[in-house]
Protein backbone atom coordinates (compact mmCIF):
# COMPACT_ATOMS: atom_id res chain seq x y z
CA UNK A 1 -61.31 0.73 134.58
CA UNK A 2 -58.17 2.38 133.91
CA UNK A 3 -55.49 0.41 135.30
CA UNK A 4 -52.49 2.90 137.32
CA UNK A 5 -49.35 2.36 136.54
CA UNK A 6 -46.00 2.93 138.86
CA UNK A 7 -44.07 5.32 138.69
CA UNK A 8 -40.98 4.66 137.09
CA UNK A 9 -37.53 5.90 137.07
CA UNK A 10 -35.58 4.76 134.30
CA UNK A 11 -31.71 6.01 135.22
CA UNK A 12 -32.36 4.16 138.37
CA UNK A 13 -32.90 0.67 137.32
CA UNK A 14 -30.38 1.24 134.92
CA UNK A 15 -28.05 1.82 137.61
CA UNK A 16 -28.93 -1.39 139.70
CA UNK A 17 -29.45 -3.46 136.29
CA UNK A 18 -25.31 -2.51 136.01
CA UNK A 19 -24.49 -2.95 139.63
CA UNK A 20 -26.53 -6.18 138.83
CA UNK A 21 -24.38 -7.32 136.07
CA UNK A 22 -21.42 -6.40 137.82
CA UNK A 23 -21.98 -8.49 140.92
CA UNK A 24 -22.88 -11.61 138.74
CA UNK A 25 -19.35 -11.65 137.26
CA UNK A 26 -15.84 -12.65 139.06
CA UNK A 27 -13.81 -9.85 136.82
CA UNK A 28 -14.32 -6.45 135.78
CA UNK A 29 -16.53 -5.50 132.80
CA UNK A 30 -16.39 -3.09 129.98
CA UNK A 31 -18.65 -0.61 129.17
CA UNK A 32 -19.54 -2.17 125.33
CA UNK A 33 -20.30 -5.43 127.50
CA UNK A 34 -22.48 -4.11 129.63
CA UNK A 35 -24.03 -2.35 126.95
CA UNK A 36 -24.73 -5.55 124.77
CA UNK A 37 -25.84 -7.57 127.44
CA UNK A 38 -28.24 -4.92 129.53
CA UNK A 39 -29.57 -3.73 126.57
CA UNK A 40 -28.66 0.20 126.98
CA UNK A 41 -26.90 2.53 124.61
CA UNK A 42 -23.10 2.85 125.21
CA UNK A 43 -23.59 6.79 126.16
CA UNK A 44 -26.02 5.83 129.27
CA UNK A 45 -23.86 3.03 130.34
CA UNK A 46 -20.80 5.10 130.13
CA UNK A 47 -22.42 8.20 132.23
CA UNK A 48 -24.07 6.02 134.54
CA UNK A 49 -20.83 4.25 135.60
CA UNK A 50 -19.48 7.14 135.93
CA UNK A 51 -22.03 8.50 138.19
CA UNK A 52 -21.78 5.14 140.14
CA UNK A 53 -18.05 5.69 140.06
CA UNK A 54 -18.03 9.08 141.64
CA UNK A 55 -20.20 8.12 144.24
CA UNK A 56 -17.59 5.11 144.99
CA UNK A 57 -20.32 2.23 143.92
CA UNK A 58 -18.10 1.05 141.07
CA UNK A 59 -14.51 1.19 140.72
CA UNK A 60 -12.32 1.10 137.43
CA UNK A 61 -8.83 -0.88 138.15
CA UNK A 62 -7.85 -0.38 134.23
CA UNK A 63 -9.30 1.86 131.94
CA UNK A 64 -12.42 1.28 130.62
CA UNK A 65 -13.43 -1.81 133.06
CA UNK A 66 -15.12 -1.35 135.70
CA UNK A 67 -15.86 -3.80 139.38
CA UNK A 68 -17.97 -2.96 142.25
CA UNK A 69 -16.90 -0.62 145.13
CA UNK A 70 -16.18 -0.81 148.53
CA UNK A 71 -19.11 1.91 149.03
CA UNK A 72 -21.66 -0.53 148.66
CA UNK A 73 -20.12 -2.43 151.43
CA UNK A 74 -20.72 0.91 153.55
CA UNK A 75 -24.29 0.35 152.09
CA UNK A 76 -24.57 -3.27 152.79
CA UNK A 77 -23.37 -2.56 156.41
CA UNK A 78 -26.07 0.29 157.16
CA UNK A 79 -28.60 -1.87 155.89
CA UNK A 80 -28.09 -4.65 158.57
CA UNK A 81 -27.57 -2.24 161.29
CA UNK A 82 -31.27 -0.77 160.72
CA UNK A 83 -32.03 -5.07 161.39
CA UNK A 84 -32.04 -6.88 165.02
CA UNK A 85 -30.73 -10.09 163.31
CA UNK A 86 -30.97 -12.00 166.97
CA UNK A 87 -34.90 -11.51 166.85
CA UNK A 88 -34.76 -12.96 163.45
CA UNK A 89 -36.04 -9.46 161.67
CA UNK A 90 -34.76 -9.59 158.17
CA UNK A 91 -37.43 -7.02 157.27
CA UNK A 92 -37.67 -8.92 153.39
């Protein structure tokens, strides 16, 4: 039997594999870093930051470093609202 596979979206996990990254280190990161250790070409990592960047997810405080933004506390936020944390529904 043929076995089905996922679908897959491979800018996406991209994206969270950097956002990843990103929140596993206490400074801000540079693109060839992130390239080296994620495994993508410099090109991708460059216009997915800066995707991510316009969308206020990442934030660069020098040029050509980059930190997470305060949009994903927006994100963070929503996500617990949709939760009655009294009741003990995590939902995960």
């Amino acid at each position: 039997m043929k076995r089905l596979q996922q679908p897959q979206a491979p800018a996406v996990d991209r994206a969270f594999d950097i956002l990843e990254y990103l929140l596993s280190k206490n400074s801000a990161v540079g693109m060839w870093e992130l390239s080296k250790h994620l495994y993508i070409p410099k090109a991708t990592v460059f216009r997915v930051l800066k995707t991510l960047e316009r969308r206020g997810y990442v934030y660069s405080p020098s040029k050509g470093t980059f930190i997470l933004g305060a949009e994903l506390i927006s994100l963070g936020s929503g996500v617990l609202d949709q939760f009655d944390l009294k009741q003990g529904d995590v939902g995960f």
